[in-house]
Protein backbone atom coordinates (compact mmCIF):
# COMPACT_ATOMS: atom_id res chain seq x y z
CA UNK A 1 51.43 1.86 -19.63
CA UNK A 2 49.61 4.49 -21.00
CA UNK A 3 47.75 2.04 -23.41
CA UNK A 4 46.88 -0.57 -20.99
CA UNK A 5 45.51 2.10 -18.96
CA UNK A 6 43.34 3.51 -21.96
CA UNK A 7 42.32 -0.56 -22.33
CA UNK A 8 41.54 -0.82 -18.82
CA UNK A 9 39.29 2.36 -18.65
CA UNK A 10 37.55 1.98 -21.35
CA UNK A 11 36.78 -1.63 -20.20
CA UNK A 12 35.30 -0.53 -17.19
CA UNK A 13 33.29 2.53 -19.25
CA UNK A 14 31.69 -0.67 -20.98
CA UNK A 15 30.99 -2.95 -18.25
CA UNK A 16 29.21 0.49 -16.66
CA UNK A 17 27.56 1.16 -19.79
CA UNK A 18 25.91 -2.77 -19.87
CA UNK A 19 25.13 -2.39 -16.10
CA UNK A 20 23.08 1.21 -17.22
CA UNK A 21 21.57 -0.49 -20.21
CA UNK A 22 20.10 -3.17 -18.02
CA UNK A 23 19.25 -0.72 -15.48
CA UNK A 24 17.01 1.09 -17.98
CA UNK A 25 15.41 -2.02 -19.34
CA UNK A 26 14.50 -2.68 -15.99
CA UNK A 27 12.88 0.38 -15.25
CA UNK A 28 10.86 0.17 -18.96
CA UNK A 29 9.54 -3.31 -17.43
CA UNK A 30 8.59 -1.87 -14.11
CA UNK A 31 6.87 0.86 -15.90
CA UNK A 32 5.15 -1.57 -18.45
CA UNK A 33 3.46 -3.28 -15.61
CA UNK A 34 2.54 -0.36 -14.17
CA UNK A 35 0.77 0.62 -16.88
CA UNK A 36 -1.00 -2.48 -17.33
CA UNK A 37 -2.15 -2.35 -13.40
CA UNK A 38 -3.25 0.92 -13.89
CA UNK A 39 -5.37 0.16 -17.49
CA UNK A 40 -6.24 -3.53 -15.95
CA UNK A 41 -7.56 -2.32 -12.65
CA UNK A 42 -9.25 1.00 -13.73
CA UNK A 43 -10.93 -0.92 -16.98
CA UNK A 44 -12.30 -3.28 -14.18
CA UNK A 45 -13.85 -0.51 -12.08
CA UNK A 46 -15.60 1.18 -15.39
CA UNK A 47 -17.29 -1.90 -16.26
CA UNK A 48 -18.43 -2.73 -12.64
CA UNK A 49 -19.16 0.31 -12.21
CA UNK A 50 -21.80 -0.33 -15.29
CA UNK A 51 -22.72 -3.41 -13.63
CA UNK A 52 -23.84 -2.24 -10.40
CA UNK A 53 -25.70 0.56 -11.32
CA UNK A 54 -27.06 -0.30 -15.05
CA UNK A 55 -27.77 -3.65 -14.91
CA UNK A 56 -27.86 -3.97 -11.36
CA UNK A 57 -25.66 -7.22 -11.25
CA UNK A 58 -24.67 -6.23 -7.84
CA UNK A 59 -22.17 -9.54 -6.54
CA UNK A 60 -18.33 -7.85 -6.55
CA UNK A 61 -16.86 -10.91 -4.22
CA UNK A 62 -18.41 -13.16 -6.65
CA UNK A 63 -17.18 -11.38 -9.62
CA UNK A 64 -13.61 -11.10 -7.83
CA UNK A 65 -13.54 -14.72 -7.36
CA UNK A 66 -14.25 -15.33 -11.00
CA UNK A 67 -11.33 -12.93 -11.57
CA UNK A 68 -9.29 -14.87 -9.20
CA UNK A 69 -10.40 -18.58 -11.11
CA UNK A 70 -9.32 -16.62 -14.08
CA UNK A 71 -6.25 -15.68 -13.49
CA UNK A 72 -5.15 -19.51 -11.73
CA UNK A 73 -6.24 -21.12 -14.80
CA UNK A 74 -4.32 -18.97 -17.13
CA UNK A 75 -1.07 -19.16 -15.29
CA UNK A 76 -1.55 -23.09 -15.08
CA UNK A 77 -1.94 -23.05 -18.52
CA UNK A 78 1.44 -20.70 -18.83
CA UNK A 79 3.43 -22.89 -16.76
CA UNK A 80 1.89 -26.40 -19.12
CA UNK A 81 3.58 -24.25 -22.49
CA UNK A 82 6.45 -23.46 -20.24
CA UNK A 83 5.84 -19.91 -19.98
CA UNK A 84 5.87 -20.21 -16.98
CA UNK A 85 8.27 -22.27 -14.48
CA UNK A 86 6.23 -23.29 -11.45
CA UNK A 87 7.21 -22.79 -7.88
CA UNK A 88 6.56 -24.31 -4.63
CA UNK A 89 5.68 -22.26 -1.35
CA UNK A 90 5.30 -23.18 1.93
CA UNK A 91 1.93 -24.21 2.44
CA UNK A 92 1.51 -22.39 5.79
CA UNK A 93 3.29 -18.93 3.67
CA UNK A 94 0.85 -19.22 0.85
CA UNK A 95 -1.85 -19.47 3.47
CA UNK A 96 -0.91 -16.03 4.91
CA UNK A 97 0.06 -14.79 1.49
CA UNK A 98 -3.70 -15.65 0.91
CA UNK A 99 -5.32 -14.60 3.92
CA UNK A 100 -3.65 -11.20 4.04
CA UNK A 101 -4.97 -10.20 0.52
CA UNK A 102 -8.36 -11.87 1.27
CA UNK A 103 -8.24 -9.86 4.26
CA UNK A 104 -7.22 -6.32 2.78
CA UNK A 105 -10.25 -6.95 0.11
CA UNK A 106 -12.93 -8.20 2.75
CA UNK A 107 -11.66 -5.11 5.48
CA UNK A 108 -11.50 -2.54 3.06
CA UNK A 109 -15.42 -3.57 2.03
CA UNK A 110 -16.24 -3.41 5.36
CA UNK A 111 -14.77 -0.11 6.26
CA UNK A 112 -16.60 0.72 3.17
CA UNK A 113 -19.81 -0.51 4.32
CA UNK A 114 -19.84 0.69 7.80
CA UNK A 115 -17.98 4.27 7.32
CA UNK A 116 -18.82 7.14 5.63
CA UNK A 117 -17.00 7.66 2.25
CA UNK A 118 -14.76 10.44 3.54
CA UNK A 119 -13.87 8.17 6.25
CA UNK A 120 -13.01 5.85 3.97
CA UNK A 121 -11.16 7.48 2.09
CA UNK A 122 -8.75 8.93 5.56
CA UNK A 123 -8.22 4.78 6.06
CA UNK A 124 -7.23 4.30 2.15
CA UNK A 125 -4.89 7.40 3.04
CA UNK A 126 -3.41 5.95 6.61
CA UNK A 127 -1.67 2.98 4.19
CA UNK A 128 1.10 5.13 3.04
CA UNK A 129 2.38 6.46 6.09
CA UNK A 130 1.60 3.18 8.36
CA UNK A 131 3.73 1.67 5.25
CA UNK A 132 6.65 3.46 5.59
CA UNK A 133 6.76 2.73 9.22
CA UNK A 134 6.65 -1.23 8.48
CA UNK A 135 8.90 -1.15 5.47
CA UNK A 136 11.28 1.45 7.93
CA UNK A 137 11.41 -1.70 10.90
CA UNK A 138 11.33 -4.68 9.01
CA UNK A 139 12.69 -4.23 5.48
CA UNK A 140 15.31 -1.64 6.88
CA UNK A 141 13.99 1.11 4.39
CA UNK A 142 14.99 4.46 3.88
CA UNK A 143 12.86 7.83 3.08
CA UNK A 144 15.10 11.08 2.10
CA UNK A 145 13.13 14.35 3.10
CA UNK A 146 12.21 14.86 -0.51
CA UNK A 147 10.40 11.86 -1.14
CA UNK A 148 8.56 12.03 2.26
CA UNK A 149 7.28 15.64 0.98
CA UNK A 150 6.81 14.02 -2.27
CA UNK A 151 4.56 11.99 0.00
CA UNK A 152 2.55 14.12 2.11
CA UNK A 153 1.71 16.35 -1.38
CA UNK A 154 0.39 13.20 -3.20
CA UNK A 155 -1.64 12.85 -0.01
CA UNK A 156 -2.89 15.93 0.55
CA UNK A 157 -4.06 16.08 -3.09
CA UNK A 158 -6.24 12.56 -2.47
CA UNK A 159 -7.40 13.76 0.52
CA UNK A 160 -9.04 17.39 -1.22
CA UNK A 161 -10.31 15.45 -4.20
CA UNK A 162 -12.00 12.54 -2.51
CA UNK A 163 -12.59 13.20 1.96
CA UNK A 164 -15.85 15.07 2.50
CA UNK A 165 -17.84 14.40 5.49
CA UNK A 166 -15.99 12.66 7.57
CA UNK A 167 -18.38 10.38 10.34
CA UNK A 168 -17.36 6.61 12.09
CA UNK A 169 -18.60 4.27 14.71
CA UNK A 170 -16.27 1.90 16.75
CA UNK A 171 -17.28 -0.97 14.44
CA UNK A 172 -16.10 1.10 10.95
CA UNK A 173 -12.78 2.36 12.80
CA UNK A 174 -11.93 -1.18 14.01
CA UNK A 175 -12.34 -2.55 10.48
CA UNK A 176 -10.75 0.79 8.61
CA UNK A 177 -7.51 0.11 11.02
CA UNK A 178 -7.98 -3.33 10.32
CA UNK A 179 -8.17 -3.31 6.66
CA UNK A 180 -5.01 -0.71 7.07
CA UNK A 181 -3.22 -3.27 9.10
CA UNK A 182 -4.01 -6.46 6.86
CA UNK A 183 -2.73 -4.48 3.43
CA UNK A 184 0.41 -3.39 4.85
CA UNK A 185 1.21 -6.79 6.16
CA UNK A 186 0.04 -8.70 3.26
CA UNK A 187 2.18 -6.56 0.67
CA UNK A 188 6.02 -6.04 2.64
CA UNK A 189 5.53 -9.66 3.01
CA UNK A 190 5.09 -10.25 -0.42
CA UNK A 191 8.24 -8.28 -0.61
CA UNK A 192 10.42 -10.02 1.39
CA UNK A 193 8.39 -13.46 -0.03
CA UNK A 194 10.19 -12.44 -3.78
CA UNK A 195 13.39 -11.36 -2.42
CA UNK A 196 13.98 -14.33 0.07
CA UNK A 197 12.29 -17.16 -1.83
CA UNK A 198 13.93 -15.97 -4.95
CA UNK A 199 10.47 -15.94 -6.70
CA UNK A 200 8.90 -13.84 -9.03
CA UNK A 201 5.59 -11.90 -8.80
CA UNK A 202 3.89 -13.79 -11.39
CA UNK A 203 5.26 -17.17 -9.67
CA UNK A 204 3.75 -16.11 -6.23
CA UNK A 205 0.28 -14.83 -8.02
CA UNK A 206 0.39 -18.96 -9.51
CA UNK A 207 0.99 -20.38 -6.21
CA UNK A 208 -1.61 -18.07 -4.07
CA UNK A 209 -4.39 -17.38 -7.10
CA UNK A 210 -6.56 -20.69 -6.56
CA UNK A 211 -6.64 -20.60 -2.90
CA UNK A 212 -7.89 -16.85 -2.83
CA UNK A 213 -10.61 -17.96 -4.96
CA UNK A 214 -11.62 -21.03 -2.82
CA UNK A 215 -11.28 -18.98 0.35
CA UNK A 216 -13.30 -16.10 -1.20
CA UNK A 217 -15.67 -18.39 -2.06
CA UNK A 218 -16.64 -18.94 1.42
CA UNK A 219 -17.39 -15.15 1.71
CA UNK A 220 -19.86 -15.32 -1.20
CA UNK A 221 -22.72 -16.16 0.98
CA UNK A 222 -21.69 -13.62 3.74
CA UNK A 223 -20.92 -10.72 1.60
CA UNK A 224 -23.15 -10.62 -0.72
CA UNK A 225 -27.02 -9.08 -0.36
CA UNK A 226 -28.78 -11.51 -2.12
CA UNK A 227 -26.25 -14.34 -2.94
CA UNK A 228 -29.04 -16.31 -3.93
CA UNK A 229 -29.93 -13.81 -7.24
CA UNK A 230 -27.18 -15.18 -8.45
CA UNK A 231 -29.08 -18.01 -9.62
CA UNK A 232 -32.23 -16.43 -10.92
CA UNK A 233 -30.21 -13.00 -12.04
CA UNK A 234 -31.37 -12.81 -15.96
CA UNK A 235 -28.21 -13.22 -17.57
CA UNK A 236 -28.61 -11.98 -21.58
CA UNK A 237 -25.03 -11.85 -23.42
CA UNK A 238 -24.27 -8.35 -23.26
CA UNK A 239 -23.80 -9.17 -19.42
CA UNK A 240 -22.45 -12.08 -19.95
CA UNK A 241 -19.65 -10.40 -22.38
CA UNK A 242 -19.11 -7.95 -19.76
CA UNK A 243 -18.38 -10.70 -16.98
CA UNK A 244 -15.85 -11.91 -19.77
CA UNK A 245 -13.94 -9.19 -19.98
CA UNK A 246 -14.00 -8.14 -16.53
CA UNK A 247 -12.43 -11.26 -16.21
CA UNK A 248 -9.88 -10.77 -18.82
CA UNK A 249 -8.53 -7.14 -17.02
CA UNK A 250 -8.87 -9.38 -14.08
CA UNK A 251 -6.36 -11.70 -14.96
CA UNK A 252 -4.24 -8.33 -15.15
CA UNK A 253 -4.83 -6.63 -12.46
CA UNK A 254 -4.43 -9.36 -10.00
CA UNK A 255 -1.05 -10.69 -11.72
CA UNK A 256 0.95 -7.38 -11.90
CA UNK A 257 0.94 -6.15 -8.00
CA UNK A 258 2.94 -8.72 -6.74
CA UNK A 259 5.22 -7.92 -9.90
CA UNK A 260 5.21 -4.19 -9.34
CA UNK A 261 5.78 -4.81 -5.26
CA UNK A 262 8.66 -7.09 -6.14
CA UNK A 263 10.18 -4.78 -8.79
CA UNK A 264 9.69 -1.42 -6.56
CA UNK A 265 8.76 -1.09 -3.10
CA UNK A 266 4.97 -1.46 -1.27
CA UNK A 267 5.28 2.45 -1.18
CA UNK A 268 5.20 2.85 -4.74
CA UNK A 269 2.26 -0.15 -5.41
CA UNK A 270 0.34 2.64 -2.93
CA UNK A 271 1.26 5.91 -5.04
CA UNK A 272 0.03 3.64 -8.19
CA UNK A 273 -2.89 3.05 -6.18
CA UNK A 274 -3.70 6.66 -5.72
CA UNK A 275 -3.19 7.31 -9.30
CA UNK A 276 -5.68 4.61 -10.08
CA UNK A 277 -7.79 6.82 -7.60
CA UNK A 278 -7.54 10.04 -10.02
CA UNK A 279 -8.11 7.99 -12.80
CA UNK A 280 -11.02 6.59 -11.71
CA UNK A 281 -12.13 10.32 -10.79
CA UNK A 282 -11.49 11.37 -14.13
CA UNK A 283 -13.54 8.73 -15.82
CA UNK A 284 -16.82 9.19 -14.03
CA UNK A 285 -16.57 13.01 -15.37
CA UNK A 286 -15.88 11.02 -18.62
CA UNK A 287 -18.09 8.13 -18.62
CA UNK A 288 -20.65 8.54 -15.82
CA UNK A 289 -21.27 12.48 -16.27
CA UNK A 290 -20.32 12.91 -12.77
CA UNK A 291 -20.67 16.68 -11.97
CA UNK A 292 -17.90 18.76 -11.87
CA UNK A 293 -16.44 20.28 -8.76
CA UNK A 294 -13.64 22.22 -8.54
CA UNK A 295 -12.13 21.30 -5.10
CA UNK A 296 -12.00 17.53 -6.49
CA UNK A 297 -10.61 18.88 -9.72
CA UNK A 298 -7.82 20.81 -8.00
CA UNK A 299 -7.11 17.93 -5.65
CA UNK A 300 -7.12 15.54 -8.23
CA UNK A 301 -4.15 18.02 -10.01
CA UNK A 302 -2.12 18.33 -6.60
CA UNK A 303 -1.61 14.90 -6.56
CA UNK A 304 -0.81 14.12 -9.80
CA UNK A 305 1.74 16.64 -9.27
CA UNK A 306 3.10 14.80 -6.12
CA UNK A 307 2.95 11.69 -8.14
CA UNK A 308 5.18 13.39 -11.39
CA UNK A 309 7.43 14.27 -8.08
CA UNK A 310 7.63 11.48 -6.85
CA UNK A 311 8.27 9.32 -10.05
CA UNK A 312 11.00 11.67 -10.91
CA UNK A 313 12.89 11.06 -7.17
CA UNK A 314 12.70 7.78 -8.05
CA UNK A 315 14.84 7.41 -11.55
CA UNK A 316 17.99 6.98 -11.38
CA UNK A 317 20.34 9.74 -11.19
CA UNK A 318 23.40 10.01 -13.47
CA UNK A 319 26.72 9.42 -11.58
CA UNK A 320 30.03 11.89 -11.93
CA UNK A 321 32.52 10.57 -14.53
CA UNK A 322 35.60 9.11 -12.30
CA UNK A 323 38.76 10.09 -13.23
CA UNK A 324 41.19 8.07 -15.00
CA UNK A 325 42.85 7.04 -12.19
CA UNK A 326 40.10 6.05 -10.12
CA UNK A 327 38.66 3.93 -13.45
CA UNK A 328 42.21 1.54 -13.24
CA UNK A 329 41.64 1.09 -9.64
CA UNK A 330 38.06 0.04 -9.88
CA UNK A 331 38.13 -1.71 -13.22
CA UNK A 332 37.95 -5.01 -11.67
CA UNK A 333 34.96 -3.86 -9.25
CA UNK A 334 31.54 -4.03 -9.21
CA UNK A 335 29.67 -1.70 -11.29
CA UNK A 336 28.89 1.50 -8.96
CA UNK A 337 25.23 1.04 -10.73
CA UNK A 338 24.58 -2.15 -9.39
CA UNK A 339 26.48 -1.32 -6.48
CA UNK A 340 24.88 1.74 -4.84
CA UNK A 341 23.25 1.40 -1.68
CA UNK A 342 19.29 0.61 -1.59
CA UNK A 343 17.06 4.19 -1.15
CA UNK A 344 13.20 4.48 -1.26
């Protein structure tokens, strides 16, 4: 008895110890593609950022549709090596899966372009806690009091490092509610796209990529100053290298949110965003020889700290050893790992 007990225990230790092995590979992936967001996206901004005010090559919806042409083409040719197995969508879901990012990107400008920065900025900010709202009704998410805090710190942080006059019109609030509106639609329902579809992020990014691009096209014209410098903009190959690799990060940055969305929650694709934000700070002390100002610095710190919060809420949390009894009458039974209830 005592043997087949020992047997049976230390059979379920094992099956516990695979689930927790997988569990942590998991989490190395997620944080992998993090990573790469974070490098892809914030690379991108560094050389626009050159772009614009350097070279004054001054088209980002044509440079995002290049981005977006990139990254199609590279996933076709994924799925031709079989990389990559190909999915179908709906053809009215990928058109709202399209639409809604199209419509975060193009709102987001425009709240730009008709707010002040610091305004812009509060609208950036209004995602997180309009997000847990949606994610709260329709994804039947939860938020302990510690990761709500977690929240409002990482907040408060953005909001001293990058809000400073703070002036709107009823056209900029319109398209800053707008733009919050679109991107919190557009990214719970690529959540629940991935979980009901049984799809990955990288397999949604294939199936929406080429109509974003066709779609943005449209916008070129609209969006841009002078869409027609495109033509007689004097293109000499540093720029043209620069457009390159723009489009390689691109290729990145547009593949991994849907992967990171899929993998964690909408909630945590906006706290990556917001470290992207500091980031981005941080490299136009670096790069641009942006001056120095304290209240940004300290803001910038305060939410890093939020974020180190944060991240740490989020790892898993070692479970009490069960006693031997409670081991043979769970043997049999799903791993408590795999097993716990869902908690954002």
């Amino acid at each position: 008895f005592f043997s087949l007990t020992g047997f049976q225990s230390s059979g379920g230790m094992e099956r516990q110890m695979q689930a927790f092995s997988a569990h942590i590979m998991s989490n190395l992936k997620t944080v992998l593609i993090i990573t790469l967001n974070i490098a892809g996206t914030v690379g991108i901004v560094v050389i626009m950022k050159q772009l614009f005010h350097t070279y004054e090559f001054r088209y980002p919806v044509f440079l995002v549709v290049l981005h977006q042409l990139t990254t199609a083409f590279t996933l076709w040719l994924m799925t031709t090596q079989g990389m990559l197995e190909p999915k179908t969508l709906d053809k009215r879901l990928v058109l709202q899966l399209a639409i809604g990012d199209i419509g975060s990107i193009v709102f987001s400008n425009w709240s730009l372009l008709y707010n002040s920065v610091g305004m812009y900025q509060i609208f950036k900010l209004l995602n997180i806690p309009f997000m847990c709202v949606v994610e709260t009704v329709w994804l039947h998410s939860t938020f302990s009091t510690a990761i709500k805090l977690s929240l409002a710190v990482i907040l408060g942080g953005i909001a001293m490092a990058t809000v400073t006059d703070v002036e709107y019109n009823p056209v900029g609030l319109s398209h800053g509610l707008t733009a919050v509106v679109t991107t919190t639609l557009y990214q719970v329902l690529v959540k629940r796209t991935t979980g009901d579809k049984g799809i990955s992020g990288l397999q949604l990014t294939y199936c929406t990529a080429l109509p974003k691009a066709c779609i943005l096209a449209i916008f070129v014209p609209v969006m841009e100053n002078d869409p027609g410098g495109l033509l007689t903009y004097q293109y000499t190959p540093l720029i043209v290298c620069m457009i390159a690799m723009t489009c390689i990060l691109g290729i990145v940055a547009a593949t991994t949110p849907a992967m990171i969305i899929q993998s964690t929650t909408p909630v945590t694709f906006q706290v990556v965003g917001h470290a992207k934000t500091c980031l981005v700070f941080l490299s136009g002390f670096i790069f641009f020889h942006a001056p120095v100002i304290m209240k940004n610095v300290f803001g910038v710190l305060i939410a890093l700290v939020g974020m180190i919060w944060y991240s740490y809420l989020k790892m898993p949390q070692s479970k009490p050893e069960k006693s031997e009894e409670q081991n043979v009458s769970t043997c049999d039974a799903e791993s408590p790992l795999s097993a716990a209830p869902k908690t954002v």
